[in-house]
PDB file of N, CA and C in Angstrom:
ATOM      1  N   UNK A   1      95.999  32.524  53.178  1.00  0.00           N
ATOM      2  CA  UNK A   1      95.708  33.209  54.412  1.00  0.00           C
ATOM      3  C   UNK A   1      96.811  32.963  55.455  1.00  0.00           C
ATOM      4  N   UNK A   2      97.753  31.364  54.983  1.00  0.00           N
ATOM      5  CA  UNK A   2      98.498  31.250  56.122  1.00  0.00           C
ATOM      6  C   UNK A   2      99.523  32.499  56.138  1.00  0.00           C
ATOM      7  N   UNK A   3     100.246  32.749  54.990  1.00  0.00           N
ATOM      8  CA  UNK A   3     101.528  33.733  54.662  1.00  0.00           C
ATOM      9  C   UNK A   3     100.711  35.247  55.358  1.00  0.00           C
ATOM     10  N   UNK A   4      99.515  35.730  55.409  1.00  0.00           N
ATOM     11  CA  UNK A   4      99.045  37.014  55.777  1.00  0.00           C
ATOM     12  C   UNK A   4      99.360  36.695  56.809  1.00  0.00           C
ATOM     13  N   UNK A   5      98.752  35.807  57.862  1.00  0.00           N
ATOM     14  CA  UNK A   5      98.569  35.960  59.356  1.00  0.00           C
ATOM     15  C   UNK A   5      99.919  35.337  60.114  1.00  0.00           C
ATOM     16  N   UNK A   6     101.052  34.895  59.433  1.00  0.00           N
ATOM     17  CA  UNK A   6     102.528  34.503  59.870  1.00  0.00           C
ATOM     18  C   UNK A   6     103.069  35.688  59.696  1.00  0.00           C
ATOM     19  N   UNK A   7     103.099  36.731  58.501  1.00  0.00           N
ATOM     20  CA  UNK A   7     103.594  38.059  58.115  1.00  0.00           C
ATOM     21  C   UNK A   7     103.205  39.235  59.420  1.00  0.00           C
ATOM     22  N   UNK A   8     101.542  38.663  59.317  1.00  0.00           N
ATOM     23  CA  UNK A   8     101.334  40.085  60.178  1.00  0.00           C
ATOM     24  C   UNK A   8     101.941  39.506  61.971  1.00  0.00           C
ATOM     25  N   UNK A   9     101.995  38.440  62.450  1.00  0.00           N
ATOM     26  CA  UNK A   9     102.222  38.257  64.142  1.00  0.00           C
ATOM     27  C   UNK A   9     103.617  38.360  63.984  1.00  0.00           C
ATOM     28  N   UNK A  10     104.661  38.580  62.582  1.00  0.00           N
ATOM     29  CA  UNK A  10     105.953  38.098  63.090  1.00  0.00           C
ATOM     30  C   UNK A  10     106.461  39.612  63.203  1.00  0.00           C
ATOM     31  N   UNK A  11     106.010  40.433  62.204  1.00  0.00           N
ATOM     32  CA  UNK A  11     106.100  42.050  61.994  1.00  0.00           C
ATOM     33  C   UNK A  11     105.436  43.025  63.108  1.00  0.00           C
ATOM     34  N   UNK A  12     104.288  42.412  63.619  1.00  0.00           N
ATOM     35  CA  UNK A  12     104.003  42.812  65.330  1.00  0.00           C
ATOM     36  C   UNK A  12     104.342  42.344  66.164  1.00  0.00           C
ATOM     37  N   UNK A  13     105.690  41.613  67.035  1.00  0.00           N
ATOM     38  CA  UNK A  13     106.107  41.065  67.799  1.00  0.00           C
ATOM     39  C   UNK A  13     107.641  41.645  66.987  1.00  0.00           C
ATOM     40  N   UNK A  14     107.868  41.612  66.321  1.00  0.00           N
ATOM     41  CA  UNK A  14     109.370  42.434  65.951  1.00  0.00           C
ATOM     42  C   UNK A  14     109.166  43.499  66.165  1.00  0.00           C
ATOM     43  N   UNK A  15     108.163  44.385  65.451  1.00  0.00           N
ATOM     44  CA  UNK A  15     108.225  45.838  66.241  1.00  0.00           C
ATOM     45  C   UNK A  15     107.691  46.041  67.663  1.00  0.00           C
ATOM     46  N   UNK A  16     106.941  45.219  68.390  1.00  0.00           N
ATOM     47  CA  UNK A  16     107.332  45.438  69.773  1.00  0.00           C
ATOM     48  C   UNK A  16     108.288  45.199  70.371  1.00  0.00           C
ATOM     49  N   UNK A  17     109.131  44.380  69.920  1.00  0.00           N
ATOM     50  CA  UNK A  17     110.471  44.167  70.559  1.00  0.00           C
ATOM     51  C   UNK A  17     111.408  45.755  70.510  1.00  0.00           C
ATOM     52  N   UNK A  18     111.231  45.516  68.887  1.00  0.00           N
ATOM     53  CA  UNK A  18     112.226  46.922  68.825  1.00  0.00           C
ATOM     54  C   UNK A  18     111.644  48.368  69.495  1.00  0.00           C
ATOM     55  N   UNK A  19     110.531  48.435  69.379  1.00  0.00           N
ATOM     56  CA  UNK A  19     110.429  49.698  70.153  1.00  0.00           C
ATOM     57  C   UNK A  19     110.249  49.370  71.555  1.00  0.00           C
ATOM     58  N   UNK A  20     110.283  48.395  72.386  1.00  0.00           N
ATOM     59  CA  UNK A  20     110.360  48.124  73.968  1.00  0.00           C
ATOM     60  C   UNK A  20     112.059  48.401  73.982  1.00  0.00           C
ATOM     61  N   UNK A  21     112.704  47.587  73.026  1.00  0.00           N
ATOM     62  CA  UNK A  21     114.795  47.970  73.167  1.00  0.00           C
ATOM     63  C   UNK A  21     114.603  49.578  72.841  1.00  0.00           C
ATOM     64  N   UNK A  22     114.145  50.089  72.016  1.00  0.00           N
ATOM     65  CA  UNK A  22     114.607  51.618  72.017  1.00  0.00           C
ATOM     66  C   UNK A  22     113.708  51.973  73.643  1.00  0.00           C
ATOM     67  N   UNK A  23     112.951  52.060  74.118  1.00  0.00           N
ATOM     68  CA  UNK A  23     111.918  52.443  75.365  1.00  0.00           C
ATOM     69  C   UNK A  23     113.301  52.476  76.198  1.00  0.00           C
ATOM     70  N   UNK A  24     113.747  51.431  76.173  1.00  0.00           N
ATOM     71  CA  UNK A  24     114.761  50.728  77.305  1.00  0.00           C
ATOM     72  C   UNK A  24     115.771  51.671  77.248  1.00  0.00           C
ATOM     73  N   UNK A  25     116.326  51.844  76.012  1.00  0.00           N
ATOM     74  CA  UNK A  25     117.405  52.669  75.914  1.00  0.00           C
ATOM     75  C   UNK A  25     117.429  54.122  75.797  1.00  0.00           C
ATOM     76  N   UNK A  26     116.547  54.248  75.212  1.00  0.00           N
ATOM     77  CA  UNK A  26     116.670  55.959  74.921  1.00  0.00           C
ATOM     78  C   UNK A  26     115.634  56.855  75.394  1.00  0.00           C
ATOM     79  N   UNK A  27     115.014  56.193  76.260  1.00  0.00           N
ATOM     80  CA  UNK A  27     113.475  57.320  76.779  1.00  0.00           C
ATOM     81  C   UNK A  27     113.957  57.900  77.676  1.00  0.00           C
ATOM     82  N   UNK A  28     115.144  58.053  78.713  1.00  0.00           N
ATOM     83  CA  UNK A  28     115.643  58.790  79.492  1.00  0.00           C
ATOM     84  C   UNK A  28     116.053  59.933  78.803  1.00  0.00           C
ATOM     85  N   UNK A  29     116.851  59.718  77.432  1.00  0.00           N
ATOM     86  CA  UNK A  29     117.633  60.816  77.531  1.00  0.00           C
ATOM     87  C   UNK A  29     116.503  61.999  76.399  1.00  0.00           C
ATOM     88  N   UNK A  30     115.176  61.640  75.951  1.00  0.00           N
ATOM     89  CA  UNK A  30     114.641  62.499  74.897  1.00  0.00           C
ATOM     90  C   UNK A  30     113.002  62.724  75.786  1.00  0.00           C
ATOM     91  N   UNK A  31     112.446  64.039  75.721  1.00  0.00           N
ATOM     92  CA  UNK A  31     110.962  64.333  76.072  1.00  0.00           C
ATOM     93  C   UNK A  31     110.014  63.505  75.625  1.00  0.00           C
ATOM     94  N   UNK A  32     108.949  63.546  76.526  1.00  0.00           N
ATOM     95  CA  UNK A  32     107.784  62.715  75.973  1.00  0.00           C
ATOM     96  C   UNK A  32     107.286  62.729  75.393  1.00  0.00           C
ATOM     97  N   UNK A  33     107.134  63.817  74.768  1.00  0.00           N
ATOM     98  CA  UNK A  33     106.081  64.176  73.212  1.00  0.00           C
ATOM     99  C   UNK A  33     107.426  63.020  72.074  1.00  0.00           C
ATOM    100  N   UNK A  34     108.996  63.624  72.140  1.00  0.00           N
ATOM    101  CA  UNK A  34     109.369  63.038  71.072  1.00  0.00           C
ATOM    102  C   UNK A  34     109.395  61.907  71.423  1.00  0.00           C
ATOM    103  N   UNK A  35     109.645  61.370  72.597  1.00  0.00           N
ATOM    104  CA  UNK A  35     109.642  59.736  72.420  1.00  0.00           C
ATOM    105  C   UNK A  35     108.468  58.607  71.956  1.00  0.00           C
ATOM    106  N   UNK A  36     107.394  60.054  72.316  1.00  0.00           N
ATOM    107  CA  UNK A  36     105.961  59.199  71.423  1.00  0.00           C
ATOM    108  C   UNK A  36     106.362  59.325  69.787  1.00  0.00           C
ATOM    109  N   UNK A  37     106.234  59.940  69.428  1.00  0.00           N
ATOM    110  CA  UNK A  37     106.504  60.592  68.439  1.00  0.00           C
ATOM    111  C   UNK A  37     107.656  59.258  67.658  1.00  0.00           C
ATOM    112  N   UNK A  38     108.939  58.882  68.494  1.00  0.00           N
ATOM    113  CA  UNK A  38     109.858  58.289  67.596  1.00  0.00           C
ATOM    114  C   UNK A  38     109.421  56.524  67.436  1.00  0.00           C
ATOM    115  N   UNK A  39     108.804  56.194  68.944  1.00  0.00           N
ATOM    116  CA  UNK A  39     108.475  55.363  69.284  1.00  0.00           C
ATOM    117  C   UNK A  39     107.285  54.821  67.796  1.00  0.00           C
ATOM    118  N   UNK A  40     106.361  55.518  67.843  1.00  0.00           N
ATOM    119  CA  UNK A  40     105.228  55.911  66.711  1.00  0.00           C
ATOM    120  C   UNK A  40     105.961  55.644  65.507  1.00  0.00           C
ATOM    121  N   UNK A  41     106.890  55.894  64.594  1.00  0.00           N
ATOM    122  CA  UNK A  41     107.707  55.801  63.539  1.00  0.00           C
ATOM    123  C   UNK A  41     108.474  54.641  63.541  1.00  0.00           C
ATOM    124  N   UNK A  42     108.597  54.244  64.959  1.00  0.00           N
ATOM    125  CA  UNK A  42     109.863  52.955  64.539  1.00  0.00           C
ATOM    126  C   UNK A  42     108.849  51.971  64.259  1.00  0.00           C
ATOM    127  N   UNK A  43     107.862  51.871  65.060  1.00  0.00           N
ATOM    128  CA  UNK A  43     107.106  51.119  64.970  1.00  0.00           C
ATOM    129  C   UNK A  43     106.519  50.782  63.257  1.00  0.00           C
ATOM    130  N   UNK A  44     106.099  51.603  62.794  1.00  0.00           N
ATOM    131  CA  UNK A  44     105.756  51.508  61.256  1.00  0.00           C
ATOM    132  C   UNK A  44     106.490  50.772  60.197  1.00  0.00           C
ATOM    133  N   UNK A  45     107.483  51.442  60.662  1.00  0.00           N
ATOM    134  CA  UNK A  45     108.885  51.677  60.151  1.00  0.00           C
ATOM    135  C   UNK A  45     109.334  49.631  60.712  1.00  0.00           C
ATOM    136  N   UNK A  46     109.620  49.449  61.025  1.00  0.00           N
ATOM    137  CA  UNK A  46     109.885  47.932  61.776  1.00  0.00           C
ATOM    138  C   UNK A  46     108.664  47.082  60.833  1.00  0.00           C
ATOM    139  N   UNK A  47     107.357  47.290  61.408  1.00  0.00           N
ATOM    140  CA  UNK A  47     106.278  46.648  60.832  1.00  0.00           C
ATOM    141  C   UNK A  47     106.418  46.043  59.140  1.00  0.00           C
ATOM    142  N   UNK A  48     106.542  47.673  58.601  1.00  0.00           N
ATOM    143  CA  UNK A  48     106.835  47.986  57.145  1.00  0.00           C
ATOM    144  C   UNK A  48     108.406  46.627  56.807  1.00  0.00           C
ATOM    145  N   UNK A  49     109.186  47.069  57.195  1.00  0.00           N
ATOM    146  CA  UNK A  49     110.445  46.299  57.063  1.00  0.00           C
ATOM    147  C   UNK A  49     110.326  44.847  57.386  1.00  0.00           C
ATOM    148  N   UNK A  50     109.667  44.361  57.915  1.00  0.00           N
ATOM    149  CA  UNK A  50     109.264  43.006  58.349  1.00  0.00           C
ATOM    150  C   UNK A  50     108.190  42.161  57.228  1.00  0.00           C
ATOM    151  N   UNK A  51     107.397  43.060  57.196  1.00  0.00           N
ATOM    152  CA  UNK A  51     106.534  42.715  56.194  1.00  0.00           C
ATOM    153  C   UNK A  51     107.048  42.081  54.633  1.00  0.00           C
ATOM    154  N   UNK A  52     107.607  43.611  54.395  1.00  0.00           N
ATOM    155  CA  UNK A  52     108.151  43.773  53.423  1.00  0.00           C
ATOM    156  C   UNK A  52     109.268  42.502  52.772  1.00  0.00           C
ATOM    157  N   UNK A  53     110.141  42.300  53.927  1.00  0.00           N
ATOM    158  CA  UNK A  53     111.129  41.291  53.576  1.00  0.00           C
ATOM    159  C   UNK A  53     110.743  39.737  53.529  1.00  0.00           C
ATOM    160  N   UNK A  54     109.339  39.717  54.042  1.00  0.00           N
ATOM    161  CA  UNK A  54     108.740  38.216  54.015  1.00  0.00           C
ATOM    162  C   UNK A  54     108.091  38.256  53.182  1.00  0.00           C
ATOM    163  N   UNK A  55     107.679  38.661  52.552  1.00  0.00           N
ATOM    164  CA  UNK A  55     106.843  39.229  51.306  1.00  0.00           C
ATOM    165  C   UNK A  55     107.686  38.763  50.371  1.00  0.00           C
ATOM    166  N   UNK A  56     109.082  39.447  50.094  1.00  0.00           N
ATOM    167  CA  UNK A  56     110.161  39.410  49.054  1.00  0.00           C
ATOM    168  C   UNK A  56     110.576  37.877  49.202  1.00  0.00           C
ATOM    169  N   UNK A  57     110.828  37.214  50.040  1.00  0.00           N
ATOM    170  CA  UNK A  57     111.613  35.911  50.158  1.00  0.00           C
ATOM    171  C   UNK A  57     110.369  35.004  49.729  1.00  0.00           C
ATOM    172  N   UNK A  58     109.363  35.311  50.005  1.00  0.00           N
ATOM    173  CA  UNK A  58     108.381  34.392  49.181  1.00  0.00           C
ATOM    174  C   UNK A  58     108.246  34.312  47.740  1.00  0.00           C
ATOM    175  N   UNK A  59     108.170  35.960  47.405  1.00  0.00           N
ATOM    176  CA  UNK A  59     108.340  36.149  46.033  1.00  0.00           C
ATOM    177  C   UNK A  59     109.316  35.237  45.512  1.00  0.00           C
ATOM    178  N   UNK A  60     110.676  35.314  45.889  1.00  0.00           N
ATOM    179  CA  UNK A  60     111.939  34.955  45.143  1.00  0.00           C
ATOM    180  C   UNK A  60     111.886  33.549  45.221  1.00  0.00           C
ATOM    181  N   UNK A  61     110.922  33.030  46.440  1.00  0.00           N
ATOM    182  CA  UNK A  61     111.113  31.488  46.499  1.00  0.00           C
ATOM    183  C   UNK A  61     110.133  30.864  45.101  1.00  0.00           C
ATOM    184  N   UNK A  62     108.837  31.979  45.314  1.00  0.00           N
ATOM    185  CA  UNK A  62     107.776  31.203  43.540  1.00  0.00           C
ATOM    186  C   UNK A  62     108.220  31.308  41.965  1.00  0.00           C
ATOM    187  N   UNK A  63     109.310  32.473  41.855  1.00  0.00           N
ATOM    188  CA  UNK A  63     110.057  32.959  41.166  1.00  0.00           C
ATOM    189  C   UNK A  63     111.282  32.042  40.467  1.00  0.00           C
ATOM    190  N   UNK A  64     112.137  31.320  41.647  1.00  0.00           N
ATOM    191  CA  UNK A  64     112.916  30.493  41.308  1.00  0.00           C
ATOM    192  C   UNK A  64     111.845  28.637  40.919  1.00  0.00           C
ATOM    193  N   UNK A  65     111.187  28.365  41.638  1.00  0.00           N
ATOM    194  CA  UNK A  65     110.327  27.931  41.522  1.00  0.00           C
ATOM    195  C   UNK A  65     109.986  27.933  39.601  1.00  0.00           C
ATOM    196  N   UNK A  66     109.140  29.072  39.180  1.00  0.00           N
ATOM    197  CA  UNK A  66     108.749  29.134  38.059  1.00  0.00           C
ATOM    198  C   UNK A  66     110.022  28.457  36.980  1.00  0.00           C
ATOM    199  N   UNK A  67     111.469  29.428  37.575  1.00  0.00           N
ATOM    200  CA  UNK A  67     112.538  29.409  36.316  1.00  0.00           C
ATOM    201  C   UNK A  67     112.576  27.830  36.589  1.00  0.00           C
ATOM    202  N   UNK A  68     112.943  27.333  37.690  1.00  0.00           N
ATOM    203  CA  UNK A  68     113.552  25.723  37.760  1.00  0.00           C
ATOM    204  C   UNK A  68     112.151  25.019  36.609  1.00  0.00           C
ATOM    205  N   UNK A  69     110.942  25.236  36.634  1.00  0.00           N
ATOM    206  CA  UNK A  69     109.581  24.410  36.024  1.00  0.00           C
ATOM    207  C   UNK A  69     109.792  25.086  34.494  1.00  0.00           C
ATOM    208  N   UNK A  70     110.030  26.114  34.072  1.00  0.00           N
ATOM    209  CA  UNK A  70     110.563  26.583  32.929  1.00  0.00           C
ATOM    210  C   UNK A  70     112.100  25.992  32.066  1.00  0.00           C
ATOM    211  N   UNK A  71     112.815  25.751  32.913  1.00  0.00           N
ATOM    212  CA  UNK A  71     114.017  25.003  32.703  1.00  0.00           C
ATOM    213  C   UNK A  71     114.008  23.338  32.421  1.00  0.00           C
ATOM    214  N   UNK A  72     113.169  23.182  32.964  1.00  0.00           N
ATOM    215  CA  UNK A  72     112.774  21.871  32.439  1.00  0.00           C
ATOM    216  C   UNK A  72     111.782  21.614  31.397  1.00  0.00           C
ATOM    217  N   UNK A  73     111.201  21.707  31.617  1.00  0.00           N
ATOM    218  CA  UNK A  73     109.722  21.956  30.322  1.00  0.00           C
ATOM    219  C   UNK A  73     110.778  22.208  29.066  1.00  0.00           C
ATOM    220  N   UNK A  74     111.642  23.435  29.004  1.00  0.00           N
ATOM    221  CA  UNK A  74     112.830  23.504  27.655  1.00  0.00           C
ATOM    222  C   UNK A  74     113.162  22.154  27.599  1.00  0.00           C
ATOM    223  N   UNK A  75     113.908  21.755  28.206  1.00  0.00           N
ATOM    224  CA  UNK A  75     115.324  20.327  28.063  1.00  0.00           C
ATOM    225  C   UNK A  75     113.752  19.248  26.804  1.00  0.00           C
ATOM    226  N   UNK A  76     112.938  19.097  28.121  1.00  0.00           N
ATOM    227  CA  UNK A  76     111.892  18.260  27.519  1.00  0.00           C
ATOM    228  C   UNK A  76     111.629  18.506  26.285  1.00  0.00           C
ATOM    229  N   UNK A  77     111.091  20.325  25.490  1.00  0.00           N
ATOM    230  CA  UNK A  77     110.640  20.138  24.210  1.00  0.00           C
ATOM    231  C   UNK A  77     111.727  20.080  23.168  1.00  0.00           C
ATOM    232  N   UNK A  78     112.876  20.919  23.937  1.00  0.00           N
ATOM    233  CA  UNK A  78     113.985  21.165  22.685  1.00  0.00           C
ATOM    234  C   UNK A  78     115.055  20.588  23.523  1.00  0.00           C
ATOM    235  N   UNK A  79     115.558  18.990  22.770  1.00  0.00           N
ATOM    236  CA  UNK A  79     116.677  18.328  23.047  1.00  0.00           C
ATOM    237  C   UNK A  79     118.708  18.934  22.480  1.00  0.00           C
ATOM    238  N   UNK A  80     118.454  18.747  23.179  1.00  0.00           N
ATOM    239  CA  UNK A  80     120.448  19.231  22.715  1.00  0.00           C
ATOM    240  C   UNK A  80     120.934  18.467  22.399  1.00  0.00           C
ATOM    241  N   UNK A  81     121.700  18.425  21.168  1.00  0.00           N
ATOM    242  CA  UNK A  81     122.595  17.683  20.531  1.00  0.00           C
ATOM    243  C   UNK A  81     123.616  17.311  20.853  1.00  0.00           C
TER     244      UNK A  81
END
């Protein structure tokens, strides 16, 4: 439960950041329908990407994990000459 609820506050506080820096920067120069509209997408879009990449680095961390506990367990049953 800890990895869900670190994933989900770090991926909602990154995409508010990023869509408050785009707010900042680009809501002058585009209408309000599209800036809802882009604002709406980055946001997902950020969320998604955040998620996603903490997700993967965990993976790769249980992954290497497995090979290093697999790599040994070998040496142990089958000795090298």
């Amino acid at each position: 439960m800890r990895f869900l609820f670190g994933s989900t506050l770090a991926s909602l506080v990154g995409a508010f950041l990023v869509v408050r820096l785009f707010d900042y920067m680009f809501s002058w120069l585009l209408g309000g329908i599209v800036v809802s509209t882009v604002k709406a997408g980055l946001f997902v879009t950020t969320w998604t990407a955040i998620t996603t990449g903490s997700g993967m680095r965990s993976f790769s961390k249980r992954v290497r994990g497995l090979r290093l506990r697999t790599r040994s367990a070998n040496k142990r049953l089958i000795p090298r000459r």
